[in-house]
Protein backbone atom coordinates (compact mmCIF):
# COMPACT_ATOMS: atom_id res chain seq x y z
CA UNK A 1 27.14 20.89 -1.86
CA UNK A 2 29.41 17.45 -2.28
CA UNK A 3 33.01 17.91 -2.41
CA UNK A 4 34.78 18.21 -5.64
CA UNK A 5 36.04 15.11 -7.49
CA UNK A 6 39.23 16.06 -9.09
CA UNK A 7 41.24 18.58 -9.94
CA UNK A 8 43.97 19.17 -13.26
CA UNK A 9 46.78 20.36 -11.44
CA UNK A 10 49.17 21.42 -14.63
CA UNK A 11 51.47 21.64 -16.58
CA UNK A 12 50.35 24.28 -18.66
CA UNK A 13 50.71 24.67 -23.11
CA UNK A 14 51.16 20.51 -22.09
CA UNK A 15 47.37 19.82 -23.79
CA UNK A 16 45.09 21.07 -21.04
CA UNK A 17 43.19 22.98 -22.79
CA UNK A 18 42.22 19.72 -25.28
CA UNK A 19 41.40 17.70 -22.16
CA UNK A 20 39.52 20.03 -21.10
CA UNK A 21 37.22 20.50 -23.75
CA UNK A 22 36.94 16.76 -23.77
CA UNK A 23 35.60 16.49 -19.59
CA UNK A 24 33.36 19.75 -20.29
CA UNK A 25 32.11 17.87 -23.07
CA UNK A 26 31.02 14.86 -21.23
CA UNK A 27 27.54 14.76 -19.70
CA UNK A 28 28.47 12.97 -16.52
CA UNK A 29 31.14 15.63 -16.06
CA UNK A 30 30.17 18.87 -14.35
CA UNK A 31 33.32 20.97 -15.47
CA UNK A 32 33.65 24.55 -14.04
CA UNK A 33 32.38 27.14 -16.37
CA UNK A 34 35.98 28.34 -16.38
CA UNK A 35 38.08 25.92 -16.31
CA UNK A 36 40.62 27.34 -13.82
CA UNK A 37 38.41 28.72 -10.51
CA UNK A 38 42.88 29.63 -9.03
CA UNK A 39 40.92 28.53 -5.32
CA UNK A 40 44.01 26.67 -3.93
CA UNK A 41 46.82 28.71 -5.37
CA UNK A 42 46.85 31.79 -8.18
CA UNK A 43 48.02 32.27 -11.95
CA UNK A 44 51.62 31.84 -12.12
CA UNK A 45 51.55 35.46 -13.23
CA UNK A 46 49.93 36.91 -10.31
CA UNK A 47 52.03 35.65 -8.31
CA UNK A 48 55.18 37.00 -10.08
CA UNK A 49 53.15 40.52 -10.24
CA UNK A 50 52.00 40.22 -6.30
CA UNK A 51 48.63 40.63 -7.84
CA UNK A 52 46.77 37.32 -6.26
CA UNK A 53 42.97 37.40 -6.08
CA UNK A 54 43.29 35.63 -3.13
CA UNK A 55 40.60 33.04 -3.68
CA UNK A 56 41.04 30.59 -0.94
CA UNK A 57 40.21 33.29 1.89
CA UNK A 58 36.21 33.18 0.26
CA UNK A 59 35.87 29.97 1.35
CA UNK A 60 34.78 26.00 0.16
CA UNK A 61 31.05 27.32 -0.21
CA UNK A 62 32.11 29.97 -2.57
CA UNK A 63 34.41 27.38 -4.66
CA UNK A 64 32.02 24.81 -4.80
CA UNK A 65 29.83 27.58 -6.16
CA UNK A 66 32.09 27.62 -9.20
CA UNK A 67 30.91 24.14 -10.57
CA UNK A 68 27.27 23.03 -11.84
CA UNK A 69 25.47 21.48 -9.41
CA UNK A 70 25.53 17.55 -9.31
CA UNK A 71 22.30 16.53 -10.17
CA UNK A 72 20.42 14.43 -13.34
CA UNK A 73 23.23 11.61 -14.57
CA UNK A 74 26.47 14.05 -13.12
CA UNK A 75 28.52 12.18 -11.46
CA UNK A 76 31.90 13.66 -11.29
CA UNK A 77 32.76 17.36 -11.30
CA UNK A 78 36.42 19.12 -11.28
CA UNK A 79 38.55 22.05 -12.54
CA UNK A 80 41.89 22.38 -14.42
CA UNK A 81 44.35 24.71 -12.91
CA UNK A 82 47.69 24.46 -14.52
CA UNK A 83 49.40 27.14 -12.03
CA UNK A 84 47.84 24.80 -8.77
CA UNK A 85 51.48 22.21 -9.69
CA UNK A 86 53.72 25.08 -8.49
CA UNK A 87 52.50 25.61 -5.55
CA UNK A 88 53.57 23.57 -2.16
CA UNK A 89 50.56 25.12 -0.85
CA UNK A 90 48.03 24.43 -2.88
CA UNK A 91 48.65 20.19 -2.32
CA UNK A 92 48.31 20.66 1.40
CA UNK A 93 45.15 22.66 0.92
CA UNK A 94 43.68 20.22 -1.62
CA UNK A 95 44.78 17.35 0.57
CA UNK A 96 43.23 19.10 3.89
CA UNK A 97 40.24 19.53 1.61
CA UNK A 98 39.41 15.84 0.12
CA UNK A 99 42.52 13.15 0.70
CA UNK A 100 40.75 10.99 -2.05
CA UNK A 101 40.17 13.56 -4.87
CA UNK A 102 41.48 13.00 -8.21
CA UNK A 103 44.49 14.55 -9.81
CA UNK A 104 45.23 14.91 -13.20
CA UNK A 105 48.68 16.05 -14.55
CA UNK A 106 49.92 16.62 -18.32
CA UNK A 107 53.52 17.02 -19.05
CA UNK A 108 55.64 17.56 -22.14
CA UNK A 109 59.54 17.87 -22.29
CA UNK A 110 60.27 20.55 -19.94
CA UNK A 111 61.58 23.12 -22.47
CA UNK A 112 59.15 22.76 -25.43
CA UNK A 113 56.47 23.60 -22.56
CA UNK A 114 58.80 26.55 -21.00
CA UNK A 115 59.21 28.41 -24.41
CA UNK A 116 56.23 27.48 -25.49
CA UNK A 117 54.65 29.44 -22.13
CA UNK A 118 57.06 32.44 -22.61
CA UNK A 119 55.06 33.31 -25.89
CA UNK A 120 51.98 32.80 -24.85
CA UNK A 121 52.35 35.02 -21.82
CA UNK A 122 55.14 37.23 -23.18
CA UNK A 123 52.07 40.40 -23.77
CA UNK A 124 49.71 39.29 -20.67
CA UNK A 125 48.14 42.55 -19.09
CA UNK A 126 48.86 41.40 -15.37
CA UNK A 127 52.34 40.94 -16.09
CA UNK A 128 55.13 41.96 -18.45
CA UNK A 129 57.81 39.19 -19.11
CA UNK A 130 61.11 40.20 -20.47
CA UNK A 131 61.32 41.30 -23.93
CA UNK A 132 63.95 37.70 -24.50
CA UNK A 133 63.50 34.31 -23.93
CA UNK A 134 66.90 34.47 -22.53
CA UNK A 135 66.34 37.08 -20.43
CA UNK A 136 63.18 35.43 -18.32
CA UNK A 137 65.38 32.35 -18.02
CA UNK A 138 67.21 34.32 -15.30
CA UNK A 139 64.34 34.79 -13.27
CA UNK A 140 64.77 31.51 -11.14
CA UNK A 141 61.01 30.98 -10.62
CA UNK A 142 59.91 30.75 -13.97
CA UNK A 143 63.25 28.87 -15.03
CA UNK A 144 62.05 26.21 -12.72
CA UNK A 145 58.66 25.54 -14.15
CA UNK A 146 60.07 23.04 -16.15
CA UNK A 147 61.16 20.94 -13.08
CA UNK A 148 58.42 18.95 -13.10
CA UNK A 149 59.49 16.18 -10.37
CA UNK A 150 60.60 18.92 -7.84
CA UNK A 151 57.02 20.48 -8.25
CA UNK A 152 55.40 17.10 -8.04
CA UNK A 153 56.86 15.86 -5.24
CA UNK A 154 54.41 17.83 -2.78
CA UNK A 155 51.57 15.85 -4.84
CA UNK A 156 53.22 12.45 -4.25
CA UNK A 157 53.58 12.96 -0.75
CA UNK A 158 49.75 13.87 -0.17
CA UNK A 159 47.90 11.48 -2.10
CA UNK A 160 47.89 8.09 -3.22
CA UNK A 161 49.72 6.86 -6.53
CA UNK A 162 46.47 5.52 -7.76
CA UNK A 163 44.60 8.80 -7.58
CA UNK A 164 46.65 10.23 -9.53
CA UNK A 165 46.95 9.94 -13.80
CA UNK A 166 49.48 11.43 -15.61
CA UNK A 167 49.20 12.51 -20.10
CA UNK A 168 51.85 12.95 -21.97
CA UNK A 169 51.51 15.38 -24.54
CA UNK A 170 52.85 13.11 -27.26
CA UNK A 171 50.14 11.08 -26.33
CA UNK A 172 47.21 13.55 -27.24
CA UNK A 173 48.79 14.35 -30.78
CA UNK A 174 49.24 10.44 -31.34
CA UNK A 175 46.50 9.25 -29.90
CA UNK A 176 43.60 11.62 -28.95
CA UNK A 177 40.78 8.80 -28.76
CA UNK A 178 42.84 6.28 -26.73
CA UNK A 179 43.61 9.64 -24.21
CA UNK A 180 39.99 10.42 -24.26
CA UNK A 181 38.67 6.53 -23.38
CA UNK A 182 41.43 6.65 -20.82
CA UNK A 183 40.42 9.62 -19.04
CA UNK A 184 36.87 8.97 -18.61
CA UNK A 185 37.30 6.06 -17.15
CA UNK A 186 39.66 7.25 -14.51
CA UNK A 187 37.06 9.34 -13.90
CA UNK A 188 34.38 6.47 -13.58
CA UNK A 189 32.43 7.87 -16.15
CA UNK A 190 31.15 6.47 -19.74
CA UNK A 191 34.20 5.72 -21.92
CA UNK A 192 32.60 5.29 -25.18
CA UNK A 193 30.91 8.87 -25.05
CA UNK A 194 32.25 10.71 -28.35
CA UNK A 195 32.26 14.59 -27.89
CA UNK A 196 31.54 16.38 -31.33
CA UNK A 197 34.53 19.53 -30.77
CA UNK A 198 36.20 21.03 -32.74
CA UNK A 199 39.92 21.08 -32.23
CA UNK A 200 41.71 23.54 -29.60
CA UNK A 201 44.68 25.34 -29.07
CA UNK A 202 46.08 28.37 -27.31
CA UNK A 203 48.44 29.98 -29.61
CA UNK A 204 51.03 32.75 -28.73
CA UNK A 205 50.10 36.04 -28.79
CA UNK A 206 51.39 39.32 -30.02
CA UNK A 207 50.22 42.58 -29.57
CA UNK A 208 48.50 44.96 -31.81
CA UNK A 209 49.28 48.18 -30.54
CA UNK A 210 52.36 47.50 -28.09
CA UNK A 211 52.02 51.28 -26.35
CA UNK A 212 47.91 50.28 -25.13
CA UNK A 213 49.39 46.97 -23.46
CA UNK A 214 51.41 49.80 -21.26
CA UNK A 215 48.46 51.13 -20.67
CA UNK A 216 46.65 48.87 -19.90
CA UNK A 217 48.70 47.22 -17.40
CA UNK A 218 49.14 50.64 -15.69
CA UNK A 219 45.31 51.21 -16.12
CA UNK A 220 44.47 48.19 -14.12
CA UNK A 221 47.08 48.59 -11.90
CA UNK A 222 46.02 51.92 -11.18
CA UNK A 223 41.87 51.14 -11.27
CA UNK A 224 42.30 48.28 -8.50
CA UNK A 225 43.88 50.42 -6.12
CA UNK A 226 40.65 52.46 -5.70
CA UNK A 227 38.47 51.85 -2.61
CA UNK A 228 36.01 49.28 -3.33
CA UNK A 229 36.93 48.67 -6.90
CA UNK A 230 39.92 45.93 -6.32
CA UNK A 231 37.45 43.75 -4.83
CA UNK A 232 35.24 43.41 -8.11
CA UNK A 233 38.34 43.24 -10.03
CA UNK A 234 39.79 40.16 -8.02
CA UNK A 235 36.81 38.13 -9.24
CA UNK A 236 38.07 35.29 -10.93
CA UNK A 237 35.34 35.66 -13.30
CA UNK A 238 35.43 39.36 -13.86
CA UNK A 239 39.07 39.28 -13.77
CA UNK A 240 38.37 36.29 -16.96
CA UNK A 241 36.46 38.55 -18.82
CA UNK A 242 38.43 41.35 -18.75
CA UNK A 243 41.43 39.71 -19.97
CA UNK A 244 39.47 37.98 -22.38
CA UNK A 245 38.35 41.56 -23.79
CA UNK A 246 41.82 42.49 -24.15
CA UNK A 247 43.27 39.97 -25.90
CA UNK A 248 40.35 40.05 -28.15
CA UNK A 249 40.85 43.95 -28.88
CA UNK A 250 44.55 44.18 -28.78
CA UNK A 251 46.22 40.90 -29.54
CA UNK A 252 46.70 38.67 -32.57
CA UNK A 253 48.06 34.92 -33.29
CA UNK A 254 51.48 35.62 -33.42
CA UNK A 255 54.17 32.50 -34.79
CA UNK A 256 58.00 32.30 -33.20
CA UNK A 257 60.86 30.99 -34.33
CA UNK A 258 61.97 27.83 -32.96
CA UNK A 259 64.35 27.87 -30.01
CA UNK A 260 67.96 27.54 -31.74
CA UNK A 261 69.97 23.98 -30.95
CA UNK A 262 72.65 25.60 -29.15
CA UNK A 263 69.73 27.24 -26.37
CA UNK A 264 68.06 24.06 -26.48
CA UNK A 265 70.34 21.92 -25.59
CA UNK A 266 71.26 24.12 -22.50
CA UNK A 267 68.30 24.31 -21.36
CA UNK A 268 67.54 20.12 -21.74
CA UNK A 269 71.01 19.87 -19.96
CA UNK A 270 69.67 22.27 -17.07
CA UNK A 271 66.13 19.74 -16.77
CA UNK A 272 68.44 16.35 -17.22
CA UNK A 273 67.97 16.01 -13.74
CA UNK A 274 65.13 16.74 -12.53
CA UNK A 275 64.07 14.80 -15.65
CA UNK A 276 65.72 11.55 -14.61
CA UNK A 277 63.96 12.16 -10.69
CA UNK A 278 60.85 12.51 -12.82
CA UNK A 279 61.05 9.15 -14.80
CA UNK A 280 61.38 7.77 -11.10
CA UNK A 281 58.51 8.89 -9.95
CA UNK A 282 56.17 8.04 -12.87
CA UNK A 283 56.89 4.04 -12.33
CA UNK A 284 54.34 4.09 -9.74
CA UNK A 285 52.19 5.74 -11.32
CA UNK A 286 49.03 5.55 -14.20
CA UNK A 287 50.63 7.47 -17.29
CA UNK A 288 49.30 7.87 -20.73
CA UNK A 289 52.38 8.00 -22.82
C-alpha cells in the first residue's frame, strides 16, 4: 500500500476534532476510521500512566492497514494525532518514514488549550489527573504542553516549511469556510466540496458514579496484566471502544468555571516565552489565523 500523505500532529481541544470531520468528510480524502491510529508516538495519557500500546513495534503494513485503501477518486489519505506534537520521537519516525508528508498543526493560546485539556481528561479511565487544576500544573510534563514552539521545533527541523500548515483556533470560530477551502487545497484536493456535518465538539466530562471510575481504572489495570489478554487490550481500536463504552455509561457533559484572572495571568506569564519563540517560527510558515 502507498505511503501516507499527511498527518495532524496536535495540539489537542485546539479544533481538531472540527477539521477532522471536515477531511473525513471529503471524498478525495481517505481519513482513518479513527482518527488517531497513536503509530508514531501514544496518548499523552498513556504515556503519563506507562500504559503505551506500543503501536510502532507492529509495523508500516499494519498502520497503513488503518486507512481506506486509495482507490476510485482518493487521492490523499492521513490521520490526526494530537499527542504525535509531544513527542521528539515521533518527528524522526515520521520523517524516516516519508520526508515529504504533510503536517498539519492547530494551536490556540497555550492556556485556554491547557485548562481546557485538564477537564476533558480530568475522569479518563487510563489515567487519573489531580483532583485541581493547580495541582496538575506541578507535574512538569503536562505544564509544558502549552509550549508549543519547544514541541515544534523537532517538526521544523525534519521537514520543510512548506509542508507544513498551521490553524489557529480563532480562525475556525471566525471563519470555518475560509479554514475549510484552505485546507483542502493544501491537501491538493477539491476546495469547493461543501460537507453537510453537523457541528462538533468534545466537551469536558464528569463522572456519574465517581467510585466505578476507581474501578474501572483498577479493573483494566488489573484485566491487562493477564497472559494473553493485554495484547487484545492494546489494540488501538479495541482499546477505542472500550473507552468509548465508558464514557458513554459513566460520564456526562460536565461545564467549569472559568480559570480566575489572577491563575491566568500566571500561567500566560509562564508561556510568554515560549510564545514569543513561537511567533518566530510561524513567519516561515503557511498559517490560517
Amino acid at each position: 500500500m502507498s505511503k501516507i500523505d499527511f498527518i495532524g500532529i496536535g495540539a489537542p481541544k485546539c479544533g481538531t476534532t472540527w477539521i477532522s470531520a471536515q477531511l473525513a468528510a471529503h471524498p478525495q480524502i481517505g481519513f482513518a476510521p479513527s482518527k488517531e491510529v497513536y503509530y508514531f508516538a501514544d496518548t499523552i495519557l498513556r504515556r503519563l500512566a506507562g500504559k503505551k500500546l506500543d503501536c510502532y513495534t507492529r509495523g508500516e503494513s499494519w498502520y497503513h492497514e488503518q486507512f481506506p485503501p486509495a482507490t476510485g477518486v482518493m487521492t490523499s489519505r492521513g490521520e490526526f494525532c494530537p499527542a504525535y506534537l509531544y513527542s521528539e520521537e515521533a518527528a524522526s519516525r515520521m520523517a524516516a518514514y516519508r520526508p515529504t508528508i504533510k503536517l498539519l498543526l492547530c494551536l490556540r493560546p497555550p492556556v485556554e488549550m491547557i485548562y481546557s485539556w485538564y477537564w476533558y481528561n480530568r475522569n479518563a479511565v487510563i489515567a487519573s489527573l489531580p483532583q485541581t487544576f493547580a495541582e496538575m500544573m506541578e507535574n512538569p510534563f503536562l505544564r509544558d504542553l502549552g509550549c508549543y514552539a519547544r514541541h515544534l521545533q523537532p517538526y521544523l527541523d525534519r521537514f520543510p516549511a512548506e509542508n507544513i500548515l498551521v490553524v489557529q483556533f480563532e480562525a475556525i470560530r471566525r471563519a470555518p469556510e475560509e479554514v475549510r477551502r484552505r485546507l483542502y487545497e493544501f491537501l491538493n484536493v477539491a476546495a469547493d466540496f461543501q460537507p453537510e456535518l453537523e457541528a462538533g465538539k468534545n466537551a469536558a466530562r464528569a463522572p456519574r458514579f465517581p467510585l466505578l471510575q476507581a474501578g474501572a481504572q483498577s479493573l483494566y489495570g488489573g484485566v491487562s496484566a493477564l497472559p494473553g489478554v493485554g495484547k487484545v487490550l492494546k489494540s488501538p481500536v479495541v482499546a477505542k471502544a472500550l473507552q468509548g463504552a465508558y464514557h458513554r455509561f459513566n460520564t456526562k457533559a460536565q461545564k467549569y468555571e472559568p480559570l480566575s484572572a489572577e491563575e491566568r495571568r500566571k500561567w500566560e506569564d509562564y508561556y510568554a516565552a515560549d510564545q514569543l519563540e513561537l511567533a518566530k517560527q510561524l513567519q516561515s510558515l503557511q498559517v490560517i489565523a
